[in-house]
N, C-alpha and C. Protein backbone atom coordinates (compact mmCIF):
# COMPACT_ATOMS: atom_id res chain seq x y z
N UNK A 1 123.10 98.72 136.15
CA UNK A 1 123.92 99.50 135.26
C UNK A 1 123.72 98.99 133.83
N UNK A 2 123.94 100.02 133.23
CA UNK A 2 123.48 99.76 131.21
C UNK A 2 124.53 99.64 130.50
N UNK A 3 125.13 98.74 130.02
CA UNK A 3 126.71 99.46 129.28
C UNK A 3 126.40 100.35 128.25
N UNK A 4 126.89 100.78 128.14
CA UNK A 4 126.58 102.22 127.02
C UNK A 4 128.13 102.39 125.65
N UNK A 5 127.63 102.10 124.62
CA UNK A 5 128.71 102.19 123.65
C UNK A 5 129.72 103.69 123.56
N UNK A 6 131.01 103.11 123.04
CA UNK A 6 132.07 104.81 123.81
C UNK A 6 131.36 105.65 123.08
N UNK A 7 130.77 105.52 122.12
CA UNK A 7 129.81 107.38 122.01
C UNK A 7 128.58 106.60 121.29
N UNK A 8 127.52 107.85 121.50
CA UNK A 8 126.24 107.20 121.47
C UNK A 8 125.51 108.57 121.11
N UNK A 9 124.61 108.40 120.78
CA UNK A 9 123.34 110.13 121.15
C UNK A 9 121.93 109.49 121.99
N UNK A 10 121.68 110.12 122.91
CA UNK A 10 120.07 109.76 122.86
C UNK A 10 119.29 110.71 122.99
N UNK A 11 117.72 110.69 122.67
CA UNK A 11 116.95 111.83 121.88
C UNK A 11 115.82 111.38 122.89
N UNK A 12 115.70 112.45 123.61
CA UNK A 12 114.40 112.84 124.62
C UNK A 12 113.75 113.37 124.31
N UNK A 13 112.01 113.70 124.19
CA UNK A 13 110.99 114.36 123.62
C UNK A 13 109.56 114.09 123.83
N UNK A 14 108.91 115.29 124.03
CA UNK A 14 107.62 115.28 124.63
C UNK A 14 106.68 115.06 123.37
N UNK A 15 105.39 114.03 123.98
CA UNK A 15 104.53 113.89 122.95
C UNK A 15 104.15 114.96 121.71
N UNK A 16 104.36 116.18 122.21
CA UNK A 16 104.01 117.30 121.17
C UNK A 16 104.69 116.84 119.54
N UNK A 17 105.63 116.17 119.34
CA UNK A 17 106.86 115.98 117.95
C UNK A 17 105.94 114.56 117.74
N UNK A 18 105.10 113.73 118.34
CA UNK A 18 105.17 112.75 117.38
C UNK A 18 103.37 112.52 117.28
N UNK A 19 102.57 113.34 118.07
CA UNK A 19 100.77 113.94 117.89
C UNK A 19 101.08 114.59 116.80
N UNK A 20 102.08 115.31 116.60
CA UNK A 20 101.13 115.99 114.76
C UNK A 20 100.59 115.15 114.33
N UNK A 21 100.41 116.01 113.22
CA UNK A 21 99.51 115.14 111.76
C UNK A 21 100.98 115.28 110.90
N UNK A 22 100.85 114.66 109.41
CA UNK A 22 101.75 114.39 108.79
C UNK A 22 101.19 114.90 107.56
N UNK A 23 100.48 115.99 107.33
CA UNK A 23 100.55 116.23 106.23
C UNK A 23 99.28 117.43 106.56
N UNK A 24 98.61 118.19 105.10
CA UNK A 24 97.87 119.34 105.63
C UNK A 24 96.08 118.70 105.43
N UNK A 25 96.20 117.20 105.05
CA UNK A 25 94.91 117.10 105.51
C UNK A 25 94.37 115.91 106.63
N UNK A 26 95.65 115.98 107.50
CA UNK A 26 95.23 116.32 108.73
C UNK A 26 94.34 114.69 109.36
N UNK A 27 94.79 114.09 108.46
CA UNK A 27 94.49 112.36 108.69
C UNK A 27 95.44 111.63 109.50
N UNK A 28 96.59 111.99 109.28
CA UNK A 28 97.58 110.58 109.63
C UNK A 28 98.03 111.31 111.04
N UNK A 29 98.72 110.92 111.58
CA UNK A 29 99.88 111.59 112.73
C UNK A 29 100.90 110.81 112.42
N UNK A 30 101.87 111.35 112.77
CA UNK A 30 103.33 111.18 112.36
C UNK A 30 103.49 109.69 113.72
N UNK A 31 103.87 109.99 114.94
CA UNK A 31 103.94 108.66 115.45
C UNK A 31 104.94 107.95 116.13
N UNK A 32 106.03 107.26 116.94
CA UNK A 32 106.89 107.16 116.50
C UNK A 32 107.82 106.47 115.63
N UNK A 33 106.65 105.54 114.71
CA UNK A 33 107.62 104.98 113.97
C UNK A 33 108.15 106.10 112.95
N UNK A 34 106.79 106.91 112.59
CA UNK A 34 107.32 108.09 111.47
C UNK A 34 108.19 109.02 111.81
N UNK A 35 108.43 109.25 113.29
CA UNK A 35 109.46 110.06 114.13
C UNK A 35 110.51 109.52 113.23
N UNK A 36 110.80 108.37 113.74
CA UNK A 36 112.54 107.40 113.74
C UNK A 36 112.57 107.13 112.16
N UNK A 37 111.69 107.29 110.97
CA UNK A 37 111.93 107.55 109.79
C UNK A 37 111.90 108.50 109.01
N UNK A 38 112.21 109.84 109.88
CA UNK A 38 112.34 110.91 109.62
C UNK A 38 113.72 111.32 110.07
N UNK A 39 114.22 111.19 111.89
CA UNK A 39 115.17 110.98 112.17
C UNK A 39 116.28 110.09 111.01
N UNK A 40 116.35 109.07 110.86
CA UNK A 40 116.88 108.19 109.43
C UNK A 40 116.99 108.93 108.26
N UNK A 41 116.22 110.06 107.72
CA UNK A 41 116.85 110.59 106.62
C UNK A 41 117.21 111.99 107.18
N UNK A 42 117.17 112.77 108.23
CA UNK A 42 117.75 113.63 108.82
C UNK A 42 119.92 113.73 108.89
N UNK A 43 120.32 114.81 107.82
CA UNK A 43 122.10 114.17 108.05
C UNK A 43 122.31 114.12 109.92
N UNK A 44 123.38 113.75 110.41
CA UNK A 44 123.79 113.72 111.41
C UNK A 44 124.62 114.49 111.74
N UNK A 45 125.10 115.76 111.65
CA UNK A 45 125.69 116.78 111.42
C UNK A 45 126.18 117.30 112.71
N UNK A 46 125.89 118.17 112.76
CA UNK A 46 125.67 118.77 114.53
C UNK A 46 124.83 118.77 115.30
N UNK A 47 124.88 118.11 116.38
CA UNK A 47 123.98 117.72 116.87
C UNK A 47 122.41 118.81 117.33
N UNK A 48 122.99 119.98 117.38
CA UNK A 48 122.53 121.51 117.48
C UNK A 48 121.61 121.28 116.40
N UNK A 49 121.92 120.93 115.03
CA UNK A 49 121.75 121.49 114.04
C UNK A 49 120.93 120.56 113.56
N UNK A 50 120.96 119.04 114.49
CA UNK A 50 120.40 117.80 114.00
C UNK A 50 118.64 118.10 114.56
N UNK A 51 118.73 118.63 115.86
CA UNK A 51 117.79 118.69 116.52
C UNK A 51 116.61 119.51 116.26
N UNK A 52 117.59 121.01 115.56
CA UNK A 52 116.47 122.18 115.03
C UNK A 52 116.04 121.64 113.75
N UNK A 53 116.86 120.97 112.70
CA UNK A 53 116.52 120.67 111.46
C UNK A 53 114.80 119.09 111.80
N UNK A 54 114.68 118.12 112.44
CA UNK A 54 114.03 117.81 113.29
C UNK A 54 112.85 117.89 113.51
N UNK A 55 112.88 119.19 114.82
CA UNK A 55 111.86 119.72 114.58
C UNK A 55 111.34 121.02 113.50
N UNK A 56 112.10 121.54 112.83
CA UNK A 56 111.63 122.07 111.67
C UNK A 56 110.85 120.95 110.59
N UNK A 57 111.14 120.18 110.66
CA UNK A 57 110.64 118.76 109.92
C UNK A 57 108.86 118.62 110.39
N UNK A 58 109.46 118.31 111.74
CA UNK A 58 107.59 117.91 112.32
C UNK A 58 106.98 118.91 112.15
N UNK A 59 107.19 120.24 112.52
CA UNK A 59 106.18 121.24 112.38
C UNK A 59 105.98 121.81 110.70
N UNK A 60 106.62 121.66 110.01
CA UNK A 60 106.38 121.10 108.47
C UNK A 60 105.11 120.21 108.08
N UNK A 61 105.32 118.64 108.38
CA UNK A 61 104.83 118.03 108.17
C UNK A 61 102.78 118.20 109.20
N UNK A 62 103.47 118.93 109.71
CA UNK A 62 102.28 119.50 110.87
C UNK A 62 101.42 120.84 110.17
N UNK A 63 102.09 121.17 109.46
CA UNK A 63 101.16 122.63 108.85
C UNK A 63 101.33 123.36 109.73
N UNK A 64 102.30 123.66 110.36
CA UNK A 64 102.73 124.62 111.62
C UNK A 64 101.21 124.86 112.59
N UNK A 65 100.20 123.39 112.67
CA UNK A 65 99.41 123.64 113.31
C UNK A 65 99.04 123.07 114.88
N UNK A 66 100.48 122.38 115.50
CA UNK A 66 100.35 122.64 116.64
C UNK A 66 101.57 123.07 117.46
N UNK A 67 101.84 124.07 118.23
CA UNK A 67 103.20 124.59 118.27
C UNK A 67 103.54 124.19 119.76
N UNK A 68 102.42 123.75 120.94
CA UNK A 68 102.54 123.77 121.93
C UNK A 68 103.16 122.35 122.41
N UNK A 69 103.74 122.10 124.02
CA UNK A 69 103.96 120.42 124.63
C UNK A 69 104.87 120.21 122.74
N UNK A 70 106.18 120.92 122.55
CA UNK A 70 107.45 120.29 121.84
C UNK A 70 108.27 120.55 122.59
N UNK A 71 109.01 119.49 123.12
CA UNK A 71 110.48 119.97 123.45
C UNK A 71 111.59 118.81 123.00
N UNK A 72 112.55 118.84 122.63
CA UNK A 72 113.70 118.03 122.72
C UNK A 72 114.84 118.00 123.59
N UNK A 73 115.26 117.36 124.03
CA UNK A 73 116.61 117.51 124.49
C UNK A 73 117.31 115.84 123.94
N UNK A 74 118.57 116.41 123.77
CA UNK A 74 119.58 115.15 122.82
C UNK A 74 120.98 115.51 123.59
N UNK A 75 121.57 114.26 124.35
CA UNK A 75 122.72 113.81 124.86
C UNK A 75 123.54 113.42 123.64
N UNK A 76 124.88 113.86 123.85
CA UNK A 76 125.77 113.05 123.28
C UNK A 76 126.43 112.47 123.78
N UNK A 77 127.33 112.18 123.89
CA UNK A 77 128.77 111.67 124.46
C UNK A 77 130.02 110.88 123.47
N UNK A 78 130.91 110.77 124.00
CA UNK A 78 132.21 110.91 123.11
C UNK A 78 133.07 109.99 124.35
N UNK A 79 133.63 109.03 124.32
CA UNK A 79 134.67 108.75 125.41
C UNK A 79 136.05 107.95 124.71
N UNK A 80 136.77 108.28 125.15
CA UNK A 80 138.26 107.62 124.74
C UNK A 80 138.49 106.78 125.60
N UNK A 81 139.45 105.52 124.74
CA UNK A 81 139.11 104.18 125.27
C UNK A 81 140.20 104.53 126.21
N UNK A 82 140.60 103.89 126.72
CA UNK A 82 141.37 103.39 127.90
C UNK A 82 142.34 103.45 127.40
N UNK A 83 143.56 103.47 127.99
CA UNK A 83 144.79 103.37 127.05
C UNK A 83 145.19 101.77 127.56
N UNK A 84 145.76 100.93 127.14
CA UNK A 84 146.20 99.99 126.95
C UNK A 84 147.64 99.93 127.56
C-alpha cells in the first residue's frame, strides 16, 4: 500500500505527448522533462481544462505534426480528514 496525500492529481499518458518535437524545425522532442516544465507553467484550474490546455500546448509546440498514440487521462481526488 502507497500512502497517498488527502488530495493529490496524477497524470497518465501515452508516449504520443512527450515524442513530439518542440518546435517547427523539428530537432528537439519535448521529453519528459520538457513535459513536467510545461505542466509547471500550465495554471491549475480545472482539471478538464488543465488537461485540454496541455495538450493544446504539445501539439503547438509539435506543429500540429503528429496527432496520433495521444491520450491523457488525470485522477483527482479530494478527501476530508477524519473528524477528530
Amino acid at each position: 500500500m502507497i500512502p497517498l496525500p488527502l488530495a493529490g492529481a496524477l497524470t497518465l499518458y501515452t508516449d504520443g505527448l512527450t515524442e513530439g518535437h518542440t518546435g517547427t524545425t523539428g530537432r528537439g522532442r519535448l521529453g519528459v522533462e520538457g513535459l513536467l516544465a510545461l505542466i509547471d507553467k500550465i495554471p491549475l484550474s480545472d482539471p478538464g481544462a488543465h488537461v485540454d490546455l496541455l495538450i493544446k500546448e504539445t501539439r503547438a509546440l509539435n506543429a500540429d505534426r503528429h496527432t496520433d498514440d495521444l491520450a491523457v487521462l488525470r485522477l483527482d481526488w479530494h478527501s476530508k480528514a477524519s473528524p477528530s
